[in-house]
Protein backbone atom coordinates (compact mmCIF):
# COMPACT_ATOMS: atom_id res chain seq x y z
CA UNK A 1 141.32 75.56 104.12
CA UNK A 2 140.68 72.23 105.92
CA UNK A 3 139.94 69.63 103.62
CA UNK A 4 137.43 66.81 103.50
CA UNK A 5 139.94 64.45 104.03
CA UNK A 6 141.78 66.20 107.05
CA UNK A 7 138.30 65.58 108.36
CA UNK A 8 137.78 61.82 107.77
CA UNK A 9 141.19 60.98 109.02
CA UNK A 10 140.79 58.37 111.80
CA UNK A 11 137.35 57.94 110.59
CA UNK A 12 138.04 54.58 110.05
CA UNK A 13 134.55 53.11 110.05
CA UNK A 14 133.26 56.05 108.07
CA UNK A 15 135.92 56.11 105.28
CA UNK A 16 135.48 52.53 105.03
CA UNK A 17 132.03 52.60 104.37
CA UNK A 18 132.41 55.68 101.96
CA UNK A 19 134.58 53.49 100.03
CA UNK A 20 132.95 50.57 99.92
CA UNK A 21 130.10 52.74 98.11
CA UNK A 22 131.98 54.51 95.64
CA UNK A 23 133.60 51.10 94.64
CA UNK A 24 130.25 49.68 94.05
CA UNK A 25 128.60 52.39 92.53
CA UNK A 26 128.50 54.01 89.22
CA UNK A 27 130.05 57.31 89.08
CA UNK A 28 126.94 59.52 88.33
CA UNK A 29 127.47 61.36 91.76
CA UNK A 30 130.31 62.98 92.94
CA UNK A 31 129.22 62.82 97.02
CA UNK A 32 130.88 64.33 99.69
CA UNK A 33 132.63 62.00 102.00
CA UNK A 34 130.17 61.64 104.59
CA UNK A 35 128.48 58.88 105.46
CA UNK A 36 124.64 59.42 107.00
CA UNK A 37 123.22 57.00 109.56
CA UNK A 38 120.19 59.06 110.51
CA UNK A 39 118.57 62.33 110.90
CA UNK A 40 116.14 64.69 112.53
CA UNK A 41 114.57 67.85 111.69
CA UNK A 42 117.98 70.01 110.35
CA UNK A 43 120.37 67.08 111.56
CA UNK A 44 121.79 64.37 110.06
CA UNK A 45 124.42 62.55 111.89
CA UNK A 46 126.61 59.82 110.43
CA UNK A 47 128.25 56.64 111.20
CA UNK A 48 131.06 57.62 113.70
CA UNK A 49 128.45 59.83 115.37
CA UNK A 50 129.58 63.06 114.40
CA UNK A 51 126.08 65.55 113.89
CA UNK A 52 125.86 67.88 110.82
CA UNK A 53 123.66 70.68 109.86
CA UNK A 54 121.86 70.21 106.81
CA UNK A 55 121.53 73.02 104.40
CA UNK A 56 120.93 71.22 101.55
CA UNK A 57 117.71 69.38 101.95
CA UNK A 58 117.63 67.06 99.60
CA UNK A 59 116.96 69.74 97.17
CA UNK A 60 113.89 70.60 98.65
CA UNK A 61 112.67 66.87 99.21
CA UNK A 62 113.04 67.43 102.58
CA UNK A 63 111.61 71.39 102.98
CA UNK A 64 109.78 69.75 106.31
CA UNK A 65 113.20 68.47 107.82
CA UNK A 66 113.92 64.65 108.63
CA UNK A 67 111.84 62.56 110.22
CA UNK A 68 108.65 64.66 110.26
CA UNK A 69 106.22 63.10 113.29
CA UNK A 70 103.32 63.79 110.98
CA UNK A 71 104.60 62.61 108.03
CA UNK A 72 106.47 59.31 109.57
CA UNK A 73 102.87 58.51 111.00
CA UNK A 74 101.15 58.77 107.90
CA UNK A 75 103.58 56.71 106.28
CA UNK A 76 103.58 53.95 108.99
CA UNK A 77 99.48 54.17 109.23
CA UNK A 78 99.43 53.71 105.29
CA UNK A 79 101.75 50.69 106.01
CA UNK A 80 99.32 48.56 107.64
CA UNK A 81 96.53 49.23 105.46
CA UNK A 82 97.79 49.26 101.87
CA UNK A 83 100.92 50.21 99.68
CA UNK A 84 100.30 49.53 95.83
CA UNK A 85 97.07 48.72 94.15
CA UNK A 86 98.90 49.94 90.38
CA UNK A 87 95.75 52.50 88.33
CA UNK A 88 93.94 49.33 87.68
CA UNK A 89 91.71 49.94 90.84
CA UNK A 90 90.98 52.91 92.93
CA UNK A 91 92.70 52.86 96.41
CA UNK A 92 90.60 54.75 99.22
CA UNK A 93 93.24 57.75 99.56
CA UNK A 94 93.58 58.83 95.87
CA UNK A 95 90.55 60.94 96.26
CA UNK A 96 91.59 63.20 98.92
CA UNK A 97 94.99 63.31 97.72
CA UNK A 98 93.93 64.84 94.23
CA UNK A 99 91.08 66.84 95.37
CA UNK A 100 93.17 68.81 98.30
CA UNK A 101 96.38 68.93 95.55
CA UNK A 102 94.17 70.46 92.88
CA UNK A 103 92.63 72.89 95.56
CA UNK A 104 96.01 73.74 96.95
CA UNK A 105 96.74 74.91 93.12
CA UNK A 106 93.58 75.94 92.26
CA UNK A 107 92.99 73.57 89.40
CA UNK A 108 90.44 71.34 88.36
CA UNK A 109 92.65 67.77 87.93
CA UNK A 110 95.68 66.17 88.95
CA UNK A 111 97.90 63.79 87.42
CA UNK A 112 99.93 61.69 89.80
CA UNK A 113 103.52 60.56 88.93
CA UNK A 114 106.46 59.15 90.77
CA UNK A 115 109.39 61.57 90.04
CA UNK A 116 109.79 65.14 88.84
CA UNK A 117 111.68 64.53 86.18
CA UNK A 118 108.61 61.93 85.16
CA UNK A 119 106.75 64.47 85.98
CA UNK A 120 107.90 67.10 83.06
CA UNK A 121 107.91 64.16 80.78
CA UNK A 122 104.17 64.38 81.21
CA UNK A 123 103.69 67.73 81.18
CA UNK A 124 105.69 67.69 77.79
CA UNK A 125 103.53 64.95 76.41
CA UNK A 126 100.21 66.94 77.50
CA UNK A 127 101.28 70.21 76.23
CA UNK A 128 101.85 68.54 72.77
CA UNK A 129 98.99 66.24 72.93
CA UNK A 130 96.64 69.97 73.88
CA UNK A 131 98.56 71.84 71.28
CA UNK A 132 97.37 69.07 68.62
CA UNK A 133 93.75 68.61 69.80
CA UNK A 134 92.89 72.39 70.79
CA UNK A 135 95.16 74.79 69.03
CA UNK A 136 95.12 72.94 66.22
CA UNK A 137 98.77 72.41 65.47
CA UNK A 138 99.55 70.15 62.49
CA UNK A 139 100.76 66.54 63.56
CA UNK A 140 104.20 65.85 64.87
CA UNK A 141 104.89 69.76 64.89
CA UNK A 142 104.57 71.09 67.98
CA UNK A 143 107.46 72.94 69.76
CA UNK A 144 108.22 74.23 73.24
CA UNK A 145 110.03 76.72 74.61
CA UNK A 146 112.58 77.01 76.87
CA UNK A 147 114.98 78.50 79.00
CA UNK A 148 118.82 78.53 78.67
CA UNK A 149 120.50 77.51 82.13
CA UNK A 150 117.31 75.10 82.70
CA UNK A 151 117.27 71.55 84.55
CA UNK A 152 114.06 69.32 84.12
CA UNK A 153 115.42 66.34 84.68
CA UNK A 154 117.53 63.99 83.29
CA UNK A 155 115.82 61.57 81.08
CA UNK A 156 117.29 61.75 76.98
CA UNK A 157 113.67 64.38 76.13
CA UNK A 158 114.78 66.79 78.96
CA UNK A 159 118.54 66.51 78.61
CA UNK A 160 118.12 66.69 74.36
CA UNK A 161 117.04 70.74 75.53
CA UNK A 162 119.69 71.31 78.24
CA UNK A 163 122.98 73.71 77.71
CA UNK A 164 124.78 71.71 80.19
CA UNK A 165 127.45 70.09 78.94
CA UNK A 166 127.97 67.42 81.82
CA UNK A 167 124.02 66.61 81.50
CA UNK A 168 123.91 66.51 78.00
CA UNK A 169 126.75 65.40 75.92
CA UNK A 170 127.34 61.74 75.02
CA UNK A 171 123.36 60.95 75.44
CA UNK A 172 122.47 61.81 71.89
CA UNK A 173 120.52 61.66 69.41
CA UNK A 174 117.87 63.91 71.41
CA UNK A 175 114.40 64.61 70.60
CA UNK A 176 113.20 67.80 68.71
CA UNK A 177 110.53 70.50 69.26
CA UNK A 178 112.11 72.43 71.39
CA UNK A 179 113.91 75.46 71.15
CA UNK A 180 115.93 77.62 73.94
CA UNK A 181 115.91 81.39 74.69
CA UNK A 182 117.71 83.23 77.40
CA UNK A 183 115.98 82.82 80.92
CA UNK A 184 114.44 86.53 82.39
CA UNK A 185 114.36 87.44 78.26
CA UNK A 186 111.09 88.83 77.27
CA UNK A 187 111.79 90.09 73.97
CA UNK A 188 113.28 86.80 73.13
CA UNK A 189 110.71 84.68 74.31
CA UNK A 190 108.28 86.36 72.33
CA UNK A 191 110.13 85.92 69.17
CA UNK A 192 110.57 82.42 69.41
CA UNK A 193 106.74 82.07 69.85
CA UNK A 194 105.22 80.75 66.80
CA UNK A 195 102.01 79.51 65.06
CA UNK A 196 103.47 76.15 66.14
CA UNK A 197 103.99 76.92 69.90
CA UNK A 198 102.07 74.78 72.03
CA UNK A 199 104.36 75.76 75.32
CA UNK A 200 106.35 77.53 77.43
CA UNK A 201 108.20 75.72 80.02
CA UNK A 202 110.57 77.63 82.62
CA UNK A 203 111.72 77.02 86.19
CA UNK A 204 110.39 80.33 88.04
CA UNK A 205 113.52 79.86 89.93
CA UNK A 206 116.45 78.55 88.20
CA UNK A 207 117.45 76.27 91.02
CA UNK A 208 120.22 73.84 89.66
CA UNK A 209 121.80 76.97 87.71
CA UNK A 210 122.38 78.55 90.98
CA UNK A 211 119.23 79.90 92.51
CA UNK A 212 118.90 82.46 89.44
CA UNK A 213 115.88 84.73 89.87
CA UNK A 214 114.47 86.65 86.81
CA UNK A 215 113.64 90.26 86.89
CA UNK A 216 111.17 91.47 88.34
CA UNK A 217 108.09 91.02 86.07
CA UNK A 218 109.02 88.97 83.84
CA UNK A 219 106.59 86.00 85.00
CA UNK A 220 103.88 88.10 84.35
CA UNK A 221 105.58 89.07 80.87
CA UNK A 222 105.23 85.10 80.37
CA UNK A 223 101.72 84.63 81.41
CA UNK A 224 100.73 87.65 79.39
CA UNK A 225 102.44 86.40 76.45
CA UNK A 226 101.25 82.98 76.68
CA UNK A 227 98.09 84.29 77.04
CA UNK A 228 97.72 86.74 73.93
CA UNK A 229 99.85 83.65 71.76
CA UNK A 230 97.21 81.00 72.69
CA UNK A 231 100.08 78.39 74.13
CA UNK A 232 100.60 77.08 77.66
CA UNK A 233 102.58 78.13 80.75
CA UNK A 234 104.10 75.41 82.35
CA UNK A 235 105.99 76.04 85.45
CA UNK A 236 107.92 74.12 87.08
CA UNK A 237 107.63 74.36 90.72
CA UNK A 238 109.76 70.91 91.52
CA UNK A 239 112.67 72.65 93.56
CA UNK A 240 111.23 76.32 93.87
CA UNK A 241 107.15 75.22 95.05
CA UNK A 242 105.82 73.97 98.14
CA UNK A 243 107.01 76.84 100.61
CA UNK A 244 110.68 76.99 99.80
CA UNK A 245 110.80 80.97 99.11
CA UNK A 246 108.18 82.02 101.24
CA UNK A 247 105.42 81.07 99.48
CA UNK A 248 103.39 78.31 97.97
CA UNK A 249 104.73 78.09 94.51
CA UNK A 250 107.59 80.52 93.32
CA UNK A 251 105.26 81.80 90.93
CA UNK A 252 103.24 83.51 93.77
CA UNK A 253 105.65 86.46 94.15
CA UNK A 254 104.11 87.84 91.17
CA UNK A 255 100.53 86.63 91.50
CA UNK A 256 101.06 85.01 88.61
CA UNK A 257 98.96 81.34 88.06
CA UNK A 258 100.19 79.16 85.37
CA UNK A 259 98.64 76.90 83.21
CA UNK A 260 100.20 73.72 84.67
CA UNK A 261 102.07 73.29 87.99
CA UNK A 262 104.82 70.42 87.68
CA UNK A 263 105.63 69.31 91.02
CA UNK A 264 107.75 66.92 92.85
CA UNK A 265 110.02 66.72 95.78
CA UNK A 266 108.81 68.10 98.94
CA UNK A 267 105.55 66.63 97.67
CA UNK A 268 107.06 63.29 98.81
CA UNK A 269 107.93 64.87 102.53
CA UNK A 270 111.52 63.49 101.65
CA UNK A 271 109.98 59.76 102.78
CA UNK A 272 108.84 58.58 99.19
CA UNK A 273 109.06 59.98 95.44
CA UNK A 274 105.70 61.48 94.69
CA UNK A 275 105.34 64.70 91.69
CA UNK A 276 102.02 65.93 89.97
CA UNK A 277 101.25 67.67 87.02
CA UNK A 278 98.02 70.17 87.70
CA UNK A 279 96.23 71.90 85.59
CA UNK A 280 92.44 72.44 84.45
CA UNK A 281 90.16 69.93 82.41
CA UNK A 282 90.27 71.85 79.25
CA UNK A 283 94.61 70.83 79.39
CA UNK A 284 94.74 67.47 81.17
CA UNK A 285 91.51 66.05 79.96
CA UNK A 286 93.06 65.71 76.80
CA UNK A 287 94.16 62.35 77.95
CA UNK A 288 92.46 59.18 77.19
CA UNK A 289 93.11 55.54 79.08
CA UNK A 290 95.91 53.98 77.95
CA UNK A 291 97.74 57.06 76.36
CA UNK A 292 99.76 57.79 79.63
CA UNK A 293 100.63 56.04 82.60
CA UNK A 294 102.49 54.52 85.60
CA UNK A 295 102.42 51.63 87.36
CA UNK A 296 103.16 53.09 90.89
CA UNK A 297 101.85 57.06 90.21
CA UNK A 298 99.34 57.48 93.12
CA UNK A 299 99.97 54.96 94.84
CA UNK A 300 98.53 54.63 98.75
CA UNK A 301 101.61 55.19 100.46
CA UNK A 302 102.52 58.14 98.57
CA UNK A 303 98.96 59.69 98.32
CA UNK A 304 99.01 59.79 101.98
CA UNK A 305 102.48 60.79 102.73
CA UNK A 306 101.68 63.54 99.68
CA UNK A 307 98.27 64.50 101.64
CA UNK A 308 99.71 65.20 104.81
CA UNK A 309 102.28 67.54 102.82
CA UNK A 310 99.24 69.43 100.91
CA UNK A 311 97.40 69.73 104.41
CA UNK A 312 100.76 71.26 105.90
CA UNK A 313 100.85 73.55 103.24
CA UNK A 314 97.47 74.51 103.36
CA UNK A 315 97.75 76.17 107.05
CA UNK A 316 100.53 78.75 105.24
CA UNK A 317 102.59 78.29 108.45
CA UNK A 318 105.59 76.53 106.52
CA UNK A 319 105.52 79.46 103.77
CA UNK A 320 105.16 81.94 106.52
CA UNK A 321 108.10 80.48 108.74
CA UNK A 322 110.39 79.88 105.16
CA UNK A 323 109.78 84.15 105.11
CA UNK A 324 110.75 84.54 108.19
CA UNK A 325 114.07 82.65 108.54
CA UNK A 326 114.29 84.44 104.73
CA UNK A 327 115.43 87.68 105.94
CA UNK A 328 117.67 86.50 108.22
CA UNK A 329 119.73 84.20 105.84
CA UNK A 330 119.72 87.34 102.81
CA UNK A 331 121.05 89.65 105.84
CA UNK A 332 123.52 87.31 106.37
CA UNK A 333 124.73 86.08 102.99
CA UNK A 334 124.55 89.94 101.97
CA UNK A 335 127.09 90.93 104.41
CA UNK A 336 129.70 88.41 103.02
CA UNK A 337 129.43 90.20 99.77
CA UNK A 338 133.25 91.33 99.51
CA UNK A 339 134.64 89.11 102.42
CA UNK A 340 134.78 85.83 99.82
CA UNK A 341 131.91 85.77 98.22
CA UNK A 342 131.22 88.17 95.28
CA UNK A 343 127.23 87.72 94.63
CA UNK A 344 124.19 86.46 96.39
CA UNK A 345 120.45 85.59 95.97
CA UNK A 346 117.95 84.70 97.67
CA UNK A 347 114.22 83.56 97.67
CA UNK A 348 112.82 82.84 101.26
CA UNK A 349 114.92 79.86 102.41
CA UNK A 350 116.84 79.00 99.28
CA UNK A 351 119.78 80.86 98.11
CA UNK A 352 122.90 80.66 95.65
CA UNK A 353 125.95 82.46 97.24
CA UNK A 354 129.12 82.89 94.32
CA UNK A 355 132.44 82.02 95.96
CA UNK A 356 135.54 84.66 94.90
CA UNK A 357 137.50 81.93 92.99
CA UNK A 358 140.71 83.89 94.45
CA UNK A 359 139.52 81.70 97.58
CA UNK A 360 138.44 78.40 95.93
CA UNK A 361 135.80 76.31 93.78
CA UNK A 362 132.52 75.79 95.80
CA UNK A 363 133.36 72.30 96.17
CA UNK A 364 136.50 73.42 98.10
CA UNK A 365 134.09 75.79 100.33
CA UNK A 366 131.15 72.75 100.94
CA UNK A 367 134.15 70.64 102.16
CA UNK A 368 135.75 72.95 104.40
CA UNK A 369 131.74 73.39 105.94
CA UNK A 370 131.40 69.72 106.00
CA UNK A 371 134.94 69.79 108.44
CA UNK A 372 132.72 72.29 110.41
CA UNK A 373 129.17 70.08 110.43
CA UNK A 374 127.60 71.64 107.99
CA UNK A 375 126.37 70.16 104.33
CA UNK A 376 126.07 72.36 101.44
CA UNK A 377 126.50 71.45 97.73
CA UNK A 378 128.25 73.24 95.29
CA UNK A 379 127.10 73.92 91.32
CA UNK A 380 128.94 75.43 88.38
CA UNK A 381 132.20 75.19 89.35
CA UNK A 382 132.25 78.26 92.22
CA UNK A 383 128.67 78.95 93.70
CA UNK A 384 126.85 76.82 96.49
CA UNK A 385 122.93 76.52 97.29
CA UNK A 386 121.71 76.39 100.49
CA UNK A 387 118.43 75.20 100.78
CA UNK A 388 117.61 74.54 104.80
CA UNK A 389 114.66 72.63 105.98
CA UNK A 390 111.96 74.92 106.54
CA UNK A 391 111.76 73.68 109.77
CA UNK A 392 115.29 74.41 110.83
CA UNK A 393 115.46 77.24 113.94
CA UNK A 394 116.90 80.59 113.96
CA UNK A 395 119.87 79.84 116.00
CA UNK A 396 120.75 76.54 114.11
CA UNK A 397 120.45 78.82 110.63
CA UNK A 398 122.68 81.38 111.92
CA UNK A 399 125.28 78.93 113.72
CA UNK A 400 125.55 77.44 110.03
CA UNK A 401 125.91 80.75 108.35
CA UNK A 402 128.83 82.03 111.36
CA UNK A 403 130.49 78.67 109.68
CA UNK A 404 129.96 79.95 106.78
CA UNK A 405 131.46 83.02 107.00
CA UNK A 406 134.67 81.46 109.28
CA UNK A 407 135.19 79.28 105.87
CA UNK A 408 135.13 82.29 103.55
CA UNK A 409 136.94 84.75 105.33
CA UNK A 410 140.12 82.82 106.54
CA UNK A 411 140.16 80.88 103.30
């Protein structure tokens, strides 16, 4: 298997910038050796020239490719006019933005915030601060649940109820109130909801755990049971929502509405950080001023970078095209079941593909595509996501997936 650094031999510009960054930087990333100058729509090209495909996507920041037109000229319009006025004042795009994200989710209010892992942070603190003030939950005793395998985020709350060892351990002590049950797990989840249960919060789509999808029905089994317990669904929709698997949110598939949406990433068009919580009045008007906040949540720039994403969205083309392009990347991941790879799923556009560890770790696999010009990224030790832009073409997705298959096959 060609190597990564096969690849960047007589690279001499690019290894020396990839080297001057790692021996700057703190070691939180493990990067590929690549070194991006600039991009367009599925292409990113780096700084000896050399073009790559890009099936990663920024995990879904960048579901409309690089470099949108529309989105660039939203940005740069919003540029000349106004980038920061903080939640002291209104700005004259936070209206729009809110009304056309709420409508796009069917709720009544949204809650602007910068990232998603911010975002569930707020969602956490509004579930609690509902469960107190409408159920009627005794102070300082609220719990959530959650799913094993999950990623929120990475702040100390979110990693204090994460089973990952490389996200959680050394960042103690963690925060209680939560407590874990195994994702796709009815029966479980039902026994771990209490008189004290203010919340469920899942990923429809276990994204960072591999692209894990539950069975089918389950996220009705959690709406119903949220329902009947009197305790909120929170989904979050950061990786799986905004057209990546066909539809609108992940949650979709099974016409199922949660109580809150927490969103993030594409919301941003992959040109600023921009999530949302969304729910109804009766959860997020239990907020008062001064009891949550951020200084740069809403702002100009990224309500209209965020608007032009919600107004993309709203024409269903991206959901319809992620479909589409769907069926052709399960047809082709599905036939390299048994030929080096030994499982596969898939959700419109986003997919987790297990490497046979007879032919190496996934980080072995996403360097030998890399040698090829293409970028993948590797989780758990042996499976890779894919995650194209949405706006990526049919023969650029299936010249990715031929290298693909050449890497896996003649490993």
């Amino acid at each position: 298997m060609t190597t990564a650094a096969t690849m960047l031999a007589g690279q001499e510009k690019g290894r020396e910038e990839f080297e001057r960054a790692e021996a700057r930087t703190a070691h939180n990333y493990h990067p590929l050796p690549v070194v991006v100058a600039s991009a367009e729509g599925a292409w990113m090209t780096d700084v000896e020239g050399r073009r790559y495909l890009d099936l990663l996507a920024g995990y879904s920041a960048l579901n409309f490719g690089h470099g949108h037109p529309g989105l660039v000229a939203a940005a740069h319009a919003q540029l000349d006019h106004l980038t920061l006025t903080s939640r002291a004042f209104v700005h004259d795009r936070f209206a729009d933005f809110c009304a056309e994200l709420g409508d796009l989710c069917g709720k009544e209010l949204v809650l602007p915030m910068n990232t998603g892992a911010e975002a569930v942070e707020t969602a956490i603190k509004v579930a609690r601060k509902w469960g107190y003030e409408v159920k009627g939950v005794p102070a300082d005793r609220a719990r959530i649940v959650v799913a094993a395998g999950n990623f929120h985020g990475r702040t100390t709350t979110i990693v204090g109820f994460s089973d990952d060892p490389d996200a959680r351990d050394g960042f103690g002590p963690f925060a209680p109130g939560f407590v874990t049950v195994p994702f796709g797990d009815l029966a479980a989840l039902e026994a771990a909801i209490d008189d004290d249960t203010v919340a469920v919060l899942i990923e429809p789509i276990q994204g960072e755990s591999g692209v894990l999808i539950p069975p089918d029905g389950y996220l009705h089994g959690v709406r119903d049971l949220c329902t009947t317990s009197g305790v909120l669904f929170v989904a979050d929709e950061i990786q799986a929502g905004l057209g990546r698997t066909g539809a609108t949110f992940a949650c979709d598939h099974e016409e199922v509405v949660p109580d809150v949406y927490v969103l993030g990433k594409a919301l941003g068009g992959g040109i600023v950080p921009v999530s949302a919580v969304v729910a109804d009045r009766d959860v997020l008007g239990v907020l008062r001023p001064g009891q949550h906040g951020s200084t740069f949540g809403g702002n100009p720039l990224a309500c209209a970078v965020g608007l032009e994403v919600v107004r993309m969205l709203a024409t269903g083309e991206h959901q319809a095209r992620a479909a589409e392009l769907g069926v052709l990347l399960r047809e082709r991941l599905d036939a390299l079941v048994g030929r080096g790879v030994v499982g596969v799923r898939t959700r419109g556009l986003w997919a987790g593909v297990d490497i046979d560890p007879a032919i190496g770790t996934g980080r072995m696999v996403c360097e030998a595509l890399m040698a090829r010009g293409v970028l993948a990224k590797d989780t758990h030790g042996s499976t890779i996501r894919l995650a194209p832009p949405l706006v990526i073409s049919a023969d650029d997705l299936a010249w990715g997936l031929d290298q693909l298959a050449d890497v896996v096959s003649h490993a």
